[in-house]
C-alpha atoms as a PDB file:
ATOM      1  CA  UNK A   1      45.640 -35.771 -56.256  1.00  0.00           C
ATOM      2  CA  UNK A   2      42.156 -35.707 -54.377  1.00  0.00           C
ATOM      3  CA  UNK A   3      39.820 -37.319 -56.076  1.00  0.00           C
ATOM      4  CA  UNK A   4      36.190 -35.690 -57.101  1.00  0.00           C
ATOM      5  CA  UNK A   5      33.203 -37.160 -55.497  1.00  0.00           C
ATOM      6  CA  UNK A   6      30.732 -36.770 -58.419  1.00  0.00           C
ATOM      7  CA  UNK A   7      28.208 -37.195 -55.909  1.00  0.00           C
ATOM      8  CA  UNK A   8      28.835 -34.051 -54.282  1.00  0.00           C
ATOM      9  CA  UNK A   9      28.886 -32.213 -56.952  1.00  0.00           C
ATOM     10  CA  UNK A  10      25.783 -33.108 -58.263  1.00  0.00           C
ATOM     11  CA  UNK A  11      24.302 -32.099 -55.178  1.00  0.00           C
ATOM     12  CA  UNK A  12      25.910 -28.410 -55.015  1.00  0.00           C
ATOM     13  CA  UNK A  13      25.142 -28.170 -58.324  1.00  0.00           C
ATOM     14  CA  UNK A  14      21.173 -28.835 -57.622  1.00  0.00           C
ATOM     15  CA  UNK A  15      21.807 -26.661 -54.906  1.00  0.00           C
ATOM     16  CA  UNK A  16      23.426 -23.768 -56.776  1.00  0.00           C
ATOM     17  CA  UNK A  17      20.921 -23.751 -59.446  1.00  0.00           C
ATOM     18  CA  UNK A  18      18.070 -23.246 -57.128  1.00  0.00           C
ATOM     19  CA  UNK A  19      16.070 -20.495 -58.055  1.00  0.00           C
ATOM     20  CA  UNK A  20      15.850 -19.190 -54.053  1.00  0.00           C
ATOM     21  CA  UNK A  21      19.830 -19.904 -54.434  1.00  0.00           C
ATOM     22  CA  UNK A  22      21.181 -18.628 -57.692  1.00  0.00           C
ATOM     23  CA  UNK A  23      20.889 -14.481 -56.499  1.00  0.00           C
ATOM     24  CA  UNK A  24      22.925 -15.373 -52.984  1.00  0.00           C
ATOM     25  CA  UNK A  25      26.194 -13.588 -53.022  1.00  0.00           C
ATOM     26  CA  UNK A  26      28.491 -15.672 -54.570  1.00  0.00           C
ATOM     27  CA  UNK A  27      30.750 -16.120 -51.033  1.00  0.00           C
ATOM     28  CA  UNK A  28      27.802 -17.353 -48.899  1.00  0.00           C
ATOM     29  CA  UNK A  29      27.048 -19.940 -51.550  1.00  0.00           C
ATOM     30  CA  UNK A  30      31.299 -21.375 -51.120  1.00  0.00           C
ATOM     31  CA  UNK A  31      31.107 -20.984 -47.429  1.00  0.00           C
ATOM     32  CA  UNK A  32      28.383 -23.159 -47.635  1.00  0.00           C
ATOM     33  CA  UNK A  33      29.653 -26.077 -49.708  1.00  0.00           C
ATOM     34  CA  UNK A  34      32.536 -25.473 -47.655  1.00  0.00           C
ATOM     35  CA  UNK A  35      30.209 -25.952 -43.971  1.00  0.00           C
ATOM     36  CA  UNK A  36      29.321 -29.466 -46.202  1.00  0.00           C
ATOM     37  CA  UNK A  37      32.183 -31.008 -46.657  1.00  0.00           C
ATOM     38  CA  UNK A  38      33.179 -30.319 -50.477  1.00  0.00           C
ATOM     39  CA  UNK A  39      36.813 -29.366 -51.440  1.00  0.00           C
ATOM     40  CA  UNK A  40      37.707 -26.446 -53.385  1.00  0.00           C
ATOM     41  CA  UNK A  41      38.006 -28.965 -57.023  1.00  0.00           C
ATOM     42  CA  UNK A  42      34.846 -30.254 -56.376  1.00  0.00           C
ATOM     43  CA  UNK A  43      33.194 -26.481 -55.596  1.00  0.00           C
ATOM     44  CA  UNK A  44      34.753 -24.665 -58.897  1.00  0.00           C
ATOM     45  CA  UNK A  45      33.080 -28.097 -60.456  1.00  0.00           C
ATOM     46  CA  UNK A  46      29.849 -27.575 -59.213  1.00  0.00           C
ATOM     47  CA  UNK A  47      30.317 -23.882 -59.943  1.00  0.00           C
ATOM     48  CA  UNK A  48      31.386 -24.700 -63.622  1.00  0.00           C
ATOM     49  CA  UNK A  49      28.502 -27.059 -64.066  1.00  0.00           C
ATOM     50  CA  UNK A  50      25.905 -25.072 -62.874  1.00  0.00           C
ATOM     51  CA  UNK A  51      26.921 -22.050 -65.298  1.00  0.00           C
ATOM     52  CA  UNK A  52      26.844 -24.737 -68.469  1.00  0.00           C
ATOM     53  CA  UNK A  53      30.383 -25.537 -68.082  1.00  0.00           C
ATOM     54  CA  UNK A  54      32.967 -28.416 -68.108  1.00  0.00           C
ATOM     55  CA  UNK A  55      36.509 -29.110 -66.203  1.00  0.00           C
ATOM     56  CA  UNK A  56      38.433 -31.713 -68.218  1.00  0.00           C
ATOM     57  CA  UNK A  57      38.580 -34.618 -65.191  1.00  0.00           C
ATOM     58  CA  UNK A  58      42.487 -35.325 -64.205  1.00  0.00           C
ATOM     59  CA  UNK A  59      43.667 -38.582 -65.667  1.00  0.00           C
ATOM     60  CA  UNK A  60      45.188 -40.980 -63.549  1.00  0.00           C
ATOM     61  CA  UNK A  61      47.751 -43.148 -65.209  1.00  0.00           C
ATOM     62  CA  UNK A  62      47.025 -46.832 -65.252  1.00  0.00           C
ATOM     63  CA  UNK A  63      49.593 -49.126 -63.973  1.00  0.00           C
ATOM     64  CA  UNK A  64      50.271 -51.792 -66.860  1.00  0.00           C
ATOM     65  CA  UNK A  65      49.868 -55.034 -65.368  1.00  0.00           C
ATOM     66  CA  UNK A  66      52.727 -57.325 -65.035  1.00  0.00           C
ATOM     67  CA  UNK A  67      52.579 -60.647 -65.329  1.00  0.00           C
ATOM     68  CA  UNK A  68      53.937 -61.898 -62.032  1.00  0.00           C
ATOM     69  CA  UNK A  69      53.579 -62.874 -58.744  1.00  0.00           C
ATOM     70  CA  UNK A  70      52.217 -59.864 -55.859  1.00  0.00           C
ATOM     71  CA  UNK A  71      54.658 -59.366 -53.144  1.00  0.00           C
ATOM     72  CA  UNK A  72      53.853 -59.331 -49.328  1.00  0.00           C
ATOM     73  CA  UNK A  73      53.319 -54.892 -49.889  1.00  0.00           C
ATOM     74  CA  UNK A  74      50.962 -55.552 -52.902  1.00  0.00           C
ATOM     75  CA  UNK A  75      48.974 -57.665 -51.232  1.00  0.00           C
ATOM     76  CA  UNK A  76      48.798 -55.628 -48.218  1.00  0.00           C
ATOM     77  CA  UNK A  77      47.708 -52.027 -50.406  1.00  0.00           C
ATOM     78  CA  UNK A  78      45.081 -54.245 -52.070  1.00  0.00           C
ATOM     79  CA  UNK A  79      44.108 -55.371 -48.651  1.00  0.00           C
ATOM     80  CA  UNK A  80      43.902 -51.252 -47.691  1.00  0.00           C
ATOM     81  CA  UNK A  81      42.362 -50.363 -51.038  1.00  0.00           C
ATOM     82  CA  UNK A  82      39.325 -52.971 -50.567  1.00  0.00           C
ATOM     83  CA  UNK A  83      39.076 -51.511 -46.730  1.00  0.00           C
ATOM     84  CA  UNK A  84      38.565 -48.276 -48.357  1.00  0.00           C
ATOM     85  CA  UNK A  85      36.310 -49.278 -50.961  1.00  0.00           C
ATOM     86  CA  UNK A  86      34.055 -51.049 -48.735  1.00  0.00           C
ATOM     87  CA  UNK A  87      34.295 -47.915 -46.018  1.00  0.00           C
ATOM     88  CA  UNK A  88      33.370 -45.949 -49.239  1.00  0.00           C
ATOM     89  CA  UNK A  89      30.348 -48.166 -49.839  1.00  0.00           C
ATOM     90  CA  UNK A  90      29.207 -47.936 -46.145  1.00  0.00           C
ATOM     91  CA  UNK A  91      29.865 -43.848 -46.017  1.00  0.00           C
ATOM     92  CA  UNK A  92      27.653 -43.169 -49.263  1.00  0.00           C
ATOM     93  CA  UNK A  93      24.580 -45.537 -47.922  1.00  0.00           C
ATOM     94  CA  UNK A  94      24.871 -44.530 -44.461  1.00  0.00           C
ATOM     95  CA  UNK A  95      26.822 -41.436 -43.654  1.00  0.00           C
ATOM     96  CA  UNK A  96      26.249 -39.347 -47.058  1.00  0.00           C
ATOM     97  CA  UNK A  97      22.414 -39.130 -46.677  1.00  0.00           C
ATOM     98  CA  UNK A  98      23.404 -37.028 -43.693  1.00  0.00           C
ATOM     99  CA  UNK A  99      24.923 -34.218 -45.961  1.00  0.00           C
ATOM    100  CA  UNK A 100      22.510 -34.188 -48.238  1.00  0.00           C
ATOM    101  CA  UNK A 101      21.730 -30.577 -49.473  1.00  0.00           C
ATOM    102  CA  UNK A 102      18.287 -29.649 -48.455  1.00  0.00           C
ATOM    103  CA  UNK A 103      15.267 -29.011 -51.098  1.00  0.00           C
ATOM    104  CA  UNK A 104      13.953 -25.704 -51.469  1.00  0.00           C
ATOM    105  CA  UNK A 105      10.684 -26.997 -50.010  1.00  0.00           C
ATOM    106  CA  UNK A 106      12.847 -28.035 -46.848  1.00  0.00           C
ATOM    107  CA  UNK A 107      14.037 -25.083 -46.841  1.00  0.00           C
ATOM    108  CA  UNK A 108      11.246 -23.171 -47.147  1.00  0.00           C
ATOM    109  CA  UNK A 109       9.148 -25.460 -44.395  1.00  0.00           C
ATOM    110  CA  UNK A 110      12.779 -24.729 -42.175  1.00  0.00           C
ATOM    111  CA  UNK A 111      11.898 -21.200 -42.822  1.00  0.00           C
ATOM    112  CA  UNK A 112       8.813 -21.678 -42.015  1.00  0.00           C
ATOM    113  CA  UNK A 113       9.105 -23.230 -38.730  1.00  0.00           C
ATOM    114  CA  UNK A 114      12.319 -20.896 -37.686  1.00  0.00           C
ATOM    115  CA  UNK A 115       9.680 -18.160 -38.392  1.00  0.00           C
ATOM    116  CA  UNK A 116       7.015 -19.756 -36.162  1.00  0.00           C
ATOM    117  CA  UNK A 117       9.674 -20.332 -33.503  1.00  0.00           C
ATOM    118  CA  UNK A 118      10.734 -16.413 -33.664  1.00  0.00           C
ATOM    119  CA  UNK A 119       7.337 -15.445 -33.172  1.00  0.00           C
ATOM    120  CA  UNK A 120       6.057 -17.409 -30.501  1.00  0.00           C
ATOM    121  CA  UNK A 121       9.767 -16.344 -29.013  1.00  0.00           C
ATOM    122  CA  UNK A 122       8.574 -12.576 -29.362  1.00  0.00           C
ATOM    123  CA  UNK A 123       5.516 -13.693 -28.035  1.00  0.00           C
ATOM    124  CA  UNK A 124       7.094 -15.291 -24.854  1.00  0.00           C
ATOM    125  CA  UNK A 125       9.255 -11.933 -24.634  1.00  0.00           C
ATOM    126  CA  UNK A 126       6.476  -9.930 -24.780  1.00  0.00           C
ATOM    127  CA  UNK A 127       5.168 -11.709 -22.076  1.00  0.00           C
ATOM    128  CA  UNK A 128       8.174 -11.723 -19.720  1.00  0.00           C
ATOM    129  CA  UNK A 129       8.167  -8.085 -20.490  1.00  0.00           C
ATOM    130  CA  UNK A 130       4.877  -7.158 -19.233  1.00  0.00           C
ATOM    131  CA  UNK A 131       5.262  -9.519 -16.410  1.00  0.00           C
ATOM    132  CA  UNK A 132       8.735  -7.812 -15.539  1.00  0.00           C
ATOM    133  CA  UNK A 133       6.614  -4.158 -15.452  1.00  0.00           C
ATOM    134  CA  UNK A 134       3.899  -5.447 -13.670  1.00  0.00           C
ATOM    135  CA  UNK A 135       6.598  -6.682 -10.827  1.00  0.00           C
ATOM    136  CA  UNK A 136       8.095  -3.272 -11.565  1.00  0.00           C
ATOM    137  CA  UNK A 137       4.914  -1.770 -10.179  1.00  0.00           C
ATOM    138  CA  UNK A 138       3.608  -4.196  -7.489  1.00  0.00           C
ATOM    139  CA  UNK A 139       7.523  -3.575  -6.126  1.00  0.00           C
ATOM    140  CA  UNK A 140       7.363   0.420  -6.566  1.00  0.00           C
ATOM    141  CA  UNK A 141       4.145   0.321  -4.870  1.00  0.00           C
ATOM    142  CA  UNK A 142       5.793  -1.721  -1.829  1.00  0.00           C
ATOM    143  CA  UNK A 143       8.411   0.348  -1.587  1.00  0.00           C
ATOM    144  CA  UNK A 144       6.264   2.958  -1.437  1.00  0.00           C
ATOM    145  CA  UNK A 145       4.186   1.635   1.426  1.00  0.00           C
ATOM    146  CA  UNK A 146       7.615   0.440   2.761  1.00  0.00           C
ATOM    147  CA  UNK A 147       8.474   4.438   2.592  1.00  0.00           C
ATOM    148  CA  UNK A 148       5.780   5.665   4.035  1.00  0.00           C
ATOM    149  CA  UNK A 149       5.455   3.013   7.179  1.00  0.00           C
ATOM    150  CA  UNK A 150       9.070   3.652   8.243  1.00  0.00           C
ATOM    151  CA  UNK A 151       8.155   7.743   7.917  1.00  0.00           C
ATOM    152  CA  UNK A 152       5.334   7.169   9.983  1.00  0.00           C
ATOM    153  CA  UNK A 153       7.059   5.114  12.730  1.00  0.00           C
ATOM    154  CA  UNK A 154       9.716   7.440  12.146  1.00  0.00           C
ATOM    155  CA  UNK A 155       7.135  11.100  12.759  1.00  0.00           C
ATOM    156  CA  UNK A 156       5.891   8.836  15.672  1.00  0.00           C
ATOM    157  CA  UNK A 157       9.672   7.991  17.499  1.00  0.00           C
ATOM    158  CA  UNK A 158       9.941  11.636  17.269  1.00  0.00           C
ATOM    159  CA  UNK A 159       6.960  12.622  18.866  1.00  0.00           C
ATOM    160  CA  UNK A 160       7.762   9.896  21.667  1.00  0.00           C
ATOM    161  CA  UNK A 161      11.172  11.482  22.041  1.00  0.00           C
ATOM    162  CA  UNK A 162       9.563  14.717  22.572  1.00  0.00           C
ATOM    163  CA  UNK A 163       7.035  13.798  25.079  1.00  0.00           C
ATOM    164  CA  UNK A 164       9.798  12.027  26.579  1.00  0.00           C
ATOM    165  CA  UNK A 165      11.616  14.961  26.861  1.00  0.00           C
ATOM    166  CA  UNK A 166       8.546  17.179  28.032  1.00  0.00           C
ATOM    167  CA  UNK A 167       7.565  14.565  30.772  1.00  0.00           C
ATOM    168  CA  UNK A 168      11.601  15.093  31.873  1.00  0.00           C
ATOM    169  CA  UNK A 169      11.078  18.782  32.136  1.00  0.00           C
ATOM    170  CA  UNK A 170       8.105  18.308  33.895  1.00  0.00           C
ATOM    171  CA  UNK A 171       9.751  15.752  36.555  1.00  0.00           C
ATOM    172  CA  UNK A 172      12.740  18.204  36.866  1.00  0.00           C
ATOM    173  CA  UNK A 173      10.002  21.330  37.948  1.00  0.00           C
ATOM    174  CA  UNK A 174       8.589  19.147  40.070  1.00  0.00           C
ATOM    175  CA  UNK A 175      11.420  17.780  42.005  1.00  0.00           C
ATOM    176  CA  UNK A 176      12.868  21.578  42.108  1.00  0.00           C
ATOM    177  CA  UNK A 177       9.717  22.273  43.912  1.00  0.00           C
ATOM    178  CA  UNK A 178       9.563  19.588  46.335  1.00  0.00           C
ATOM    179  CA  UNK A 179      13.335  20.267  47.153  1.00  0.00           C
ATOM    180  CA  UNK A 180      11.995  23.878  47.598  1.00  0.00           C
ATOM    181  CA  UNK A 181       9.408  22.948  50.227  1.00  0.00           C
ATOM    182  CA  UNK A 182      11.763  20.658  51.361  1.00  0.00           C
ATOM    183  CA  UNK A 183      13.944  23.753  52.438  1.00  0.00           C
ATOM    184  CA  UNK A 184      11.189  26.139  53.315  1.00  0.00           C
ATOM    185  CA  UNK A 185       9.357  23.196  55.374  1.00  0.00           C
ATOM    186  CA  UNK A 186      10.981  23.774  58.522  1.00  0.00           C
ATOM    187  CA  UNK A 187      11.196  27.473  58.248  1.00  0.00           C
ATOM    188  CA  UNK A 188       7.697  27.730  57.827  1.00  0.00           C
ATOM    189  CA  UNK A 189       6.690  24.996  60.752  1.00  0.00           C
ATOM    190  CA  UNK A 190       9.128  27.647  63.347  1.00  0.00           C
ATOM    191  CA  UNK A 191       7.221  30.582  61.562  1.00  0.00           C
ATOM    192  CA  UNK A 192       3.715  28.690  62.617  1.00  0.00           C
ATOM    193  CA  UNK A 193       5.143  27.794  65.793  1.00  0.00           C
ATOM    194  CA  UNK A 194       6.058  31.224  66.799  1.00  0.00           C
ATOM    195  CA  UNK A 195       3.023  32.753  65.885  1.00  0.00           C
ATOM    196  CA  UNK A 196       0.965  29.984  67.550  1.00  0.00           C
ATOM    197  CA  UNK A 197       3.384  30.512  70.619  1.00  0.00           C
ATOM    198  CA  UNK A 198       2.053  34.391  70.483  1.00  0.00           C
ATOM    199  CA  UNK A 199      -1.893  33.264  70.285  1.00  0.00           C
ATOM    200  CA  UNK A 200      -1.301  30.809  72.981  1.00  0.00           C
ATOM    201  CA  UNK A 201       0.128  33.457  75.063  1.00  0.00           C
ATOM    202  CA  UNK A 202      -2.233  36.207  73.927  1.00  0.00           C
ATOM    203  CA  UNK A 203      -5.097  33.631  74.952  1.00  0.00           C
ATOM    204  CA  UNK A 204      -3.955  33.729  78.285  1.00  0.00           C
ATOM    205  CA  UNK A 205      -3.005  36.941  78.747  1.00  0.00           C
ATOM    206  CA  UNK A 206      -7.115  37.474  77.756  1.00  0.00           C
ATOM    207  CA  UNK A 207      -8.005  34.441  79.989  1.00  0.00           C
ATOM    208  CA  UNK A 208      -6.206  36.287  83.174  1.00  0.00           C
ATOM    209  CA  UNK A 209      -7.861  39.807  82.244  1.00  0.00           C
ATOM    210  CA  UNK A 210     -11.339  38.405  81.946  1.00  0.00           C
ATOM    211  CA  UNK A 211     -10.419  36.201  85.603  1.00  0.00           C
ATOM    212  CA  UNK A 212      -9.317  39.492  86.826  1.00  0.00           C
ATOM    213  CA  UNK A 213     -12.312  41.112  85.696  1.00  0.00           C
ATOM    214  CA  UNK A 214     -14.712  39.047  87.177  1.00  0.00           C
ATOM    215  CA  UNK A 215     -13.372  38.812  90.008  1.00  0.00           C
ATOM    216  CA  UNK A 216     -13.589  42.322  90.382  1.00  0.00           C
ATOM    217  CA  UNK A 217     -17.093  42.264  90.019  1.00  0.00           C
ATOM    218  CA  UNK A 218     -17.599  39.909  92.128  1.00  0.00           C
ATOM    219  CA  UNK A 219     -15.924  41.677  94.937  1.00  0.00           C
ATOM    220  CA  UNK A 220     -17.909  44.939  94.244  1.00  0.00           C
ATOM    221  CA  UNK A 221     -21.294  43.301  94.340  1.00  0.00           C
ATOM    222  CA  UNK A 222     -19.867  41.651  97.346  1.00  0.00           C
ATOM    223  CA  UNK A 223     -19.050  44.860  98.793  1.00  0.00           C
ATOM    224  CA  UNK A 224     -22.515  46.302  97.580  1.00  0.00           C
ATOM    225  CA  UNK A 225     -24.835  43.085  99.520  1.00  0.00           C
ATOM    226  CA  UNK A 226     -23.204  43.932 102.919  1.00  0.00           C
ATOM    227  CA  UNK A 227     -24.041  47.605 102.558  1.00  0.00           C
ATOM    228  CA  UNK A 228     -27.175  46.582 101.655  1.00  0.00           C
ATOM    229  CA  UNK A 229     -27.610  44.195 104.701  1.00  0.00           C
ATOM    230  CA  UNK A 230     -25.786  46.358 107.075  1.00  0.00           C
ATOM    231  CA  UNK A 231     -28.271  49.309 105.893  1.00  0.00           C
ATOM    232  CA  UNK A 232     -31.349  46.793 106.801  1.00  0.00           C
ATOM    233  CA  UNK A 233     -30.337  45.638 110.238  1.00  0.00           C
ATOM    234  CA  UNK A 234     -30.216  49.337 111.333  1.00  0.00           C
END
């Protein structure tokens, strides 16, 4: 039978008549006597106690004692039983302090400073969040700028492209033309040479007439000076 740590009990039952305590639901305040350590005798105990109650203790039957001499297993479970007793001693003055239910100004200064944690957690999340829009922004804006660079380099490929292609025409025109002149060149150089053939010719054709011509003159005024002299020697 598991025995009742009246220890324990007296603790849950400080604990469950707590004013802060006593209007909990009544499965929050088990769970947590359960989360401490306390079996389910010991809880209806407390539970019993703390409404003005009693729960007749379970009497253990005493072994009579015999007048005789302890055998080898005797003196090994009273070996065991002072073990436990003494781990008993050393768990209540060193391990049950560690259970102890908590005051209700502990708990209230716990509230307290979960409270004060909480906020200046909102406050640090507040924080991140306006530093999370202000990146927001300063990266909108870049992307922006980002946008609007790659547009421009973009508006000014195109216009490259299309002088490009402009500057292409214009090479194509010209080397049409210059294959034109190519072909006409020596068409036009006969044409020249022909006519310059015709004024050379022409030229002398003038040259011979205007020989002719003076010497034709010459001859008449020849012919008119020995008339003349013949006419004075008569």
């Amino acid at each position: 039978m598991t025995e009742v740590r009246q220890d324990m009990v007296q603790s849950a039952v400080k604990f469950l008549t707590d004013p802060k305590v006593t209007s909990a639901p009544l499965a929050k305040k088990i769970a947590f006597l359960e989360s401490k350590g306390l079996s389910t005798v010991e809880i209806e105990t407390a539970l019993a106690q703390s409404k003005g109650e009693t729960i007749p203790q379970p009497v253990v039957p005493q072994r009579p004692v015999e007048q005789q001499k302890m055998t080898w297993n005797e003196l090994a479970l009273s070996a065991a039983g002072v073990a436990g007793i003494s781990y008993l001693g050393f768990t209540l003055q060193y391990i049950f302090p560690l259970f102890q239910f908590p005051s209700p100004k502990d708990l209230e200064q716990e509230t307290l400073k979960q409270n004060d944690q909480m906020s200046k957690m909102g406050g640090l999340l507040t924080n991140v969040d306006l530093q999370t829009q202000e990146m927001i922004k300063i990266m909108n804006s870049y992307a922006k700028d980002v946008s609007d660079s790659l547009d421009s380099v973009k508006t000014t490929i195109l216009a490259l492209e299309q002088s490009d292609r402009e500057r292409g025409d214009q090479i194509f025109k010209m080397e049409q033309e210059i294959q034109q002149l190519k072909t006409m060149l020596p068409t036009v150089i006969e044409k020249n040479r022909e006519s310059q053939d015709a004024m050379v010719t022409d030229l002398h054709n003038e040259i011979k007439s205007l020989k002719n011509l003076l010497n034709s003159k010459k001859l008449v005024k020849e012919e008119e000076e020995t008339k003349a002299s013949s006419k004075r020697k008569n």
